[in-house]
N, C-alpha and C. Protein backbone atom coordinates (compact mmCIF):
# COMPACT_ATOMS: atom_id res chain seq x y z
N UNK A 1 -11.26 -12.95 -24.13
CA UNK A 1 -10.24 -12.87 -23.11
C UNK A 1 -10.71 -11.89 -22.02
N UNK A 2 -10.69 -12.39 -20.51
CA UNK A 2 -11.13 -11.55 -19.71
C UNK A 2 -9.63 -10.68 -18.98
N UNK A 3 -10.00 -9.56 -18.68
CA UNK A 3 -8.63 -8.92 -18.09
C UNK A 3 -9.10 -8.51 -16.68
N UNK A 4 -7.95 -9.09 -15.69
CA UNK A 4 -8.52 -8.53 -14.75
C UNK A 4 -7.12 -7.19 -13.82
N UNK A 5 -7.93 -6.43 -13.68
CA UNK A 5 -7.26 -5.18 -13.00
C UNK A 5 -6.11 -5.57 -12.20
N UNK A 6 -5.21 -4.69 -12.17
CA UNK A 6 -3.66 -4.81 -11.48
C UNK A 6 -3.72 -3.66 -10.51
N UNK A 7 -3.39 -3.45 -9.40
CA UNK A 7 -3.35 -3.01 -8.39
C UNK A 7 -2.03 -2.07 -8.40
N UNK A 8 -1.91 -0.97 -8.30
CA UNK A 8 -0.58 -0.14 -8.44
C UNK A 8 -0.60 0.60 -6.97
N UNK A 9 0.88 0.23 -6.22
CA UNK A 9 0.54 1.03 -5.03
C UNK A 9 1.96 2.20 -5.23
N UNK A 10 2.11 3.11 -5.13
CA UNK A 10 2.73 4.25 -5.34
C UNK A 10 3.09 5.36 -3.81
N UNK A 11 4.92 4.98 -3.64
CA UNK A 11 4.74 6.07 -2.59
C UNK A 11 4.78 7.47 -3.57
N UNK A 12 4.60 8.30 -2.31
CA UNK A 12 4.23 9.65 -2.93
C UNK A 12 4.96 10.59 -2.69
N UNK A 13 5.19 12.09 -2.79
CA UNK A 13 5.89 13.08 -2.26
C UNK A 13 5.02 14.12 -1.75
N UNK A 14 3.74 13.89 -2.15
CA UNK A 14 2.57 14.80 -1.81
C UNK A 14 2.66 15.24 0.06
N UNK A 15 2.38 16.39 0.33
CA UNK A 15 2.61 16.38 2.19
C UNK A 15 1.09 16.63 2.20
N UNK A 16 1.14 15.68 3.14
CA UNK A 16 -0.59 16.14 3.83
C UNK A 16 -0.61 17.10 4.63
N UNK A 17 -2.19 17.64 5.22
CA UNK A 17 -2.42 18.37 5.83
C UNK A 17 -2.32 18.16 7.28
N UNK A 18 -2.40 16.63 7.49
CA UNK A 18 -2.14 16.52 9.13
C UNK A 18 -0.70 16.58 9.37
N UNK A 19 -0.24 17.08 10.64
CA UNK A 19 0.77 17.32 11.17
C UNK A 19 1.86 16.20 11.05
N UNK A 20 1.03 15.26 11.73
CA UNK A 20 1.50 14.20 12.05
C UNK A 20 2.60 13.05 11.03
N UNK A 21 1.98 13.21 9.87
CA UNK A 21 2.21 12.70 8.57
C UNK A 21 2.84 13.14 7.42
N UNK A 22 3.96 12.42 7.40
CA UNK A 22 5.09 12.98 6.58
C UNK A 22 5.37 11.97 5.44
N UNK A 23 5.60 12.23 4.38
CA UNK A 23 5.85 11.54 3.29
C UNK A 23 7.00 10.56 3.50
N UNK A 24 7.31 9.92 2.64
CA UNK A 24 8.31 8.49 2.38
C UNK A 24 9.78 9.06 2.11
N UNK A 25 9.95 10.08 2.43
CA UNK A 25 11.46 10.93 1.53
C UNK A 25 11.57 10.42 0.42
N UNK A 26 12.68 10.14 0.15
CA UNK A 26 12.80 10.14 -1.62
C UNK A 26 12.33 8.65 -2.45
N UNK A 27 11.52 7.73 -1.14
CA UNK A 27 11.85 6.40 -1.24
C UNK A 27 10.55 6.38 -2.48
N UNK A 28 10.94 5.50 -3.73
CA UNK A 28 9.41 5.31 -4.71
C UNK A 28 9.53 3.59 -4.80
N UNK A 29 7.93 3.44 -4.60
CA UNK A 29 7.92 1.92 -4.93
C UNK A 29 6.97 1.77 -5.77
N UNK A 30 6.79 1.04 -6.61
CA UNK A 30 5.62 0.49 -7.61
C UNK A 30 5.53 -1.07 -7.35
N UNK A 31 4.60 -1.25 -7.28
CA UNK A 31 4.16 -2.71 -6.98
C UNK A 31 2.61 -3.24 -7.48
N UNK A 32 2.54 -4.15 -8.50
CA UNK A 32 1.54 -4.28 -8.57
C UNK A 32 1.37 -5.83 -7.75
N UNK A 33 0.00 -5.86 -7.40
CA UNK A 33 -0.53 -6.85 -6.41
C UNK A 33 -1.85 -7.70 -6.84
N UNK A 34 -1.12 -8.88 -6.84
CA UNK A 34 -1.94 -9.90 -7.57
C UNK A 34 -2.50 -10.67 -6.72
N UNK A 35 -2.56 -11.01 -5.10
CA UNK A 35 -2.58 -11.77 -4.07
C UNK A 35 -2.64 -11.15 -2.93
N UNK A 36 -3.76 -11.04 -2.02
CA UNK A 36 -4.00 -10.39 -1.21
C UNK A 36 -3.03 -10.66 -0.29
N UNK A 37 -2.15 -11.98 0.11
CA UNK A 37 -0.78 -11.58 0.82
C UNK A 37 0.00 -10.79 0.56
N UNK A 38 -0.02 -10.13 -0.83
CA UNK A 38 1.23 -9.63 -1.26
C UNK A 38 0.52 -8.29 -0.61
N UNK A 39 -0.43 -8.05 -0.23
CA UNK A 39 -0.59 -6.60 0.43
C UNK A 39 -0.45 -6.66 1.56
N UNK A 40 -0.27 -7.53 2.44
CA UNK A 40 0.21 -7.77 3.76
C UNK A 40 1.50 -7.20 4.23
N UNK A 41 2.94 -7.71 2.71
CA UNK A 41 3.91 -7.45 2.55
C UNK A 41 4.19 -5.97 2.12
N UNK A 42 3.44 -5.63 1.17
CA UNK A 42 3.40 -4.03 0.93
C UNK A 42 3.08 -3.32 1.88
N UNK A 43 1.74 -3.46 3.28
CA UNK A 43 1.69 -2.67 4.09
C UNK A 43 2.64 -2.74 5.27
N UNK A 44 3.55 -4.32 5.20
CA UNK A 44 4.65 -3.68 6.42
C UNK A 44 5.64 -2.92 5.43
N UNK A 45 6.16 -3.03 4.45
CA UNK A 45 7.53 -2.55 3.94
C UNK A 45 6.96 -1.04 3.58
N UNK A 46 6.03 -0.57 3.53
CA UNK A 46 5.45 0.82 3.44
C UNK A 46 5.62 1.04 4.73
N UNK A 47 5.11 0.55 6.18
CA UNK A 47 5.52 1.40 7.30
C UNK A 47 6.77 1.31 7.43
N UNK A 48 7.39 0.14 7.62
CA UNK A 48 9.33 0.27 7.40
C UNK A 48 9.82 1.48 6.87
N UNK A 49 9.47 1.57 5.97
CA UNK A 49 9.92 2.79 4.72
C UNK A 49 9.81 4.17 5.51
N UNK A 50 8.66 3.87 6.28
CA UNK A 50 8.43 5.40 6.51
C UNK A 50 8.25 5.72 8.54
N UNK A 51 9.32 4.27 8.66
CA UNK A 51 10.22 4.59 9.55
C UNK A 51 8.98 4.93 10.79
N UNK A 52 8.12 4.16 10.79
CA UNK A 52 6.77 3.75 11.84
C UNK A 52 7.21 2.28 12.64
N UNK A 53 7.11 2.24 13.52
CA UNK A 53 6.70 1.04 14.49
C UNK A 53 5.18 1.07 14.29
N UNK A 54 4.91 -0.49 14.14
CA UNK A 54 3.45 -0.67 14.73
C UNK A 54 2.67 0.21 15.50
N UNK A 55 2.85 0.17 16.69
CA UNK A 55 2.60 1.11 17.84
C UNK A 55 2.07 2.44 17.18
N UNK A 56 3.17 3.24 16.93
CA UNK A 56 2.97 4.24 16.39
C UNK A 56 2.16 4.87 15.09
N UNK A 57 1.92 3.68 14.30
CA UNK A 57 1.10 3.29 13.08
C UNK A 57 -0.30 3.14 13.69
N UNK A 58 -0.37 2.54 14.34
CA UNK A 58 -1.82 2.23 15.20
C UNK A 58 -2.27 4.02 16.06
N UNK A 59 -1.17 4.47 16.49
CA UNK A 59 -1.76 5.66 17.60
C UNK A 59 -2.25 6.73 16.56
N UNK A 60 -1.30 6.67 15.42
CA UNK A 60 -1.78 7.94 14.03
C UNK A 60 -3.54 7.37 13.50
N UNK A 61 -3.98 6.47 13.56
CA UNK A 61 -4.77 5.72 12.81
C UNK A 61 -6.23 5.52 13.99
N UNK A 62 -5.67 5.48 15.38
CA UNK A 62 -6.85 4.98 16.56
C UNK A 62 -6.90 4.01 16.39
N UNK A 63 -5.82 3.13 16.12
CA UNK A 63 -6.56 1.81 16.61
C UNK A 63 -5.31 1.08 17.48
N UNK A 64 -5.99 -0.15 17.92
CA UNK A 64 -4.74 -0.88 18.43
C UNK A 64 -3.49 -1.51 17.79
N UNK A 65 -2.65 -1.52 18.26
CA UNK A 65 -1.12 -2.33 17.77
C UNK A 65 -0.96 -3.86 17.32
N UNK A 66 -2.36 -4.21 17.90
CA UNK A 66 -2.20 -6.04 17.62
C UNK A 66 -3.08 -5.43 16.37
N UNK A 67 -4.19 -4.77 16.06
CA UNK A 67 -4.84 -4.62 14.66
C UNK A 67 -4.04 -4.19 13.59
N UNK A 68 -2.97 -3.21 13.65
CA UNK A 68 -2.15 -3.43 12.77
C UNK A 68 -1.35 -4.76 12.24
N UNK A 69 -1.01 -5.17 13.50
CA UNK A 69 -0.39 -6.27 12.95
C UNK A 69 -1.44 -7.27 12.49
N UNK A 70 -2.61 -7.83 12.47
CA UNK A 70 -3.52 -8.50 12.04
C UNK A 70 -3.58 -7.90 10.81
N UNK A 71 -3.57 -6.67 10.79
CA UNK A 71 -3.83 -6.35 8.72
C UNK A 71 -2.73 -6.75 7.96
N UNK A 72 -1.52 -6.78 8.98
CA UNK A 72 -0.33 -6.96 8.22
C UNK A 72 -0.18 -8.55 7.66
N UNK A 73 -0.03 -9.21 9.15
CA UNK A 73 -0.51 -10.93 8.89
C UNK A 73 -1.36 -11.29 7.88
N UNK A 74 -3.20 -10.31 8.30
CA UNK A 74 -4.43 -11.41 7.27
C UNK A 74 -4.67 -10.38 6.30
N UNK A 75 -4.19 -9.58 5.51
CA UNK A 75 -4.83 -8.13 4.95
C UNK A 75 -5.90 -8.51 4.22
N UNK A 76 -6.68 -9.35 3.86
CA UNK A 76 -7.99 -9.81 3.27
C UNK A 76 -8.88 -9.29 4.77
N UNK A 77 -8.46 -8.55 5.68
CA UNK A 77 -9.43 -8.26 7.20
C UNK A 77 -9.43 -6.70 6.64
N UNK A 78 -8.77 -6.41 6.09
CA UNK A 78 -8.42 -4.62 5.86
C UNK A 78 -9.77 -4.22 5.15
N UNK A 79 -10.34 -3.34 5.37
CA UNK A 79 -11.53 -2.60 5.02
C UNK A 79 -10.74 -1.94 3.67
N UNK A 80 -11.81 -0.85 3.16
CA UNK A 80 -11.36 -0.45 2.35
C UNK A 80 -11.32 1.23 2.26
N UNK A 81 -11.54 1.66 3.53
CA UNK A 81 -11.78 2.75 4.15
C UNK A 81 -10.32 2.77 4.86
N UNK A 82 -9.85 1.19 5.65
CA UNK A 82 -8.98 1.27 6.47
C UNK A 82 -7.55 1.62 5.60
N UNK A 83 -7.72 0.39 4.29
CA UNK A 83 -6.77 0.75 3.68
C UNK A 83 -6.23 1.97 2.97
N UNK A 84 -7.19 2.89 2.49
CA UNK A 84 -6.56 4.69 2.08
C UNK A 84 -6.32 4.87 3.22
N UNK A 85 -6.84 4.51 4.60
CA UNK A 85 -6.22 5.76 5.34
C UNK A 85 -4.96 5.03 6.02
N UNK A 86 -4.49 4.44 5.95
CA UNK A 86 -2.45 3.31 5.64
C UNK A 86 -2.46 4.25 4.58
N UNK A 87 -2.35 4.38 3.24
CA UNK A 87 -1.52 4.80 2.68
C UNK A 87 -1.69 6.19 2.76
N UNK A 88 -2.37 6.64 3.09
CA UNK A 88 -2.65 8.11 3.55
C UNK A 88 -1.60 8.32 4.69
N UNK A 89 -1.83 7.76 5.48
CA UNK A 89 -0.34 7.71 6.52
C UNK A 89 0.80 7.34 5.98
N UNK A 90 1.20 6.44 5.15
CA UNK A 90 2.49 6.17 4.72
C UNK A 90 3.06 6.67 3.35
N UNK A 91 1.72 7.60 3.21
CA UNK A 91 2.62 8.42 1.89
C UNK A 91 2.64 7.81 0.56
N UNK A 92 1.64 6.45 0.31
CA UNK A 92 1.30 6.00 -0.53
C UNK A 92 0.35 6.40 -1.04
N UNK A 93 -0.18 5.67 -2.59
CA UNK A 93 -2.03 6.07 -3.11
C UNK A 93 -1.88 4.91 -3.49
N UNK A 94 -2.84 4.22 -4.66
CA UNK A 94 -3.48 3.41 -4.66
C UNK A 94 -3.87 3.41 -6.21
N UNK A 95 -3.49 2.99 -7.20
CA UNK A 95 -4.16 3.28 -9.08
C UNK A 95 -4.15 1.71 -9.11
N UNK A 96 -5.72 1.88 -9.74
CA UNK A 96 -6.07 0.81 -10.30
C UNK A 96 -6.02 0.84 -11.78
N UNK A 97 -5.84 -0.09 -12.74
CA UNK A 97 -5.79 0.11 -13.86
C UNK A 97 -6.04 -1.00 -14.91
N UNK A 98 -6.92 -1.08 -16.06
CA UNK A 98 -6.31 -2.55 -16.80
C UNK A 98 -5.51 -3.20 -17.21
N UNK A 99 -5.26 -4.56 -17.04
CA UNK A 99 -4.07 -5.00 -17.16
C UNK A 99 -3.35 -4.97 -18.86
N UNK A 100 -2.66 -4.89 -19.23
CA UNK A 100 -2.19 -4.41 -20.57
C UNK A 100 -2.20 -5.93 -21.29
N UNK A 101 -2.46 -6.01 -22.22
CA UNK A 101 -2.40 -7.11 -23.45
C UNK A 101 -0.62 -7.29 -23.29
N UNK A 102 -0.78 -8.64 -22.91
CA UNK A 102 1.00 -9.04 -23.18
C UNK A 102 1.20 -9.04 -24.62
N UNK A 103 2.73 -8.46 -24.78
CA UNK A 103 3.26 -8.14 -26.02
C UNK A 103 3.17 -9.36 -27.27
N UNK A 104 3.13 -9.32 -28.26
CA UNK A 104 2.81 -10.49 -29.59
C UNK A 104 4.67 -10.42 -29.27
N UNK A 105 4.45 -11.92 -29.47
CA UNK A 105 6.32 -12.39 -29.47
C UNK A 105 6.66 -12.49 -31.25
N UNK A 106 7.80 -11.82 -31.03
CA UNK A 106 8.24 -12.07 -33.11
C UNK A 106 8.90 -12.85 -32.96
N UNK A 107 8.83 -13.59 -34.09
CA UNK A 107 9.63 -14.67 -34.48
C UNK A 107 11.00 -14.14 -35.65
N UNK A 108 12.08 -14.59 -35.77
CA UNK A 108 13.29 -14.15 -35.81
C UNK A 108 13.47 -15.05 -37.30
């Protein structure tokens, strides 16, 4: 049986050192991600959360406003440099982990 890794994205309470960047307040999400769309969806509802416009997501980051939204749309375009530094801005991390042996079902 091959297992393949589950993706855990985690907001955080940790405060960074840049000014600019403020944690998620009390908001916690766990999500594991099986489909690189589904990280499309995790990186807008992570800036939602943490109360960013595009625009403003892009000016913390240097890049442009249509490139955010392109990671958001195709996130299979997202580097992997690009992506810590999104959740580095939105107060997320990132645990990878193996996927757990589904439970033996008892019979009754």
């Amino acid at each position: 049986m091959i297992y393949q890794p589950h993706c855990y994205f985690q907001n955080t309470r940790v405060v960074s050192k840049m000014a600019d960047i403020r944690p998620v307040g009390k908001t916690y999400m766990r999500q594991v991600l099986s489909t690189p769309s589904q990280l499309g969806l995790l990186l807008k509802s992570g800036r939602r959360a943490a109360g960013l416009p595009q625009a403003e997501l892009a000016r913390r980051m240097g890049i442009s406003q249509s490139r955010i939204s392109h990671m958001e749309l195709h996130p299979e375009s997202v580097s992997l440099e690009q992506l810590l530094a999104l959740f580095g801005l939105l107060g997320m991390e990132l645990i990878v982990q193996s996927r757990s042996a589904a439970p033996i079902a008892q019979e009754w």
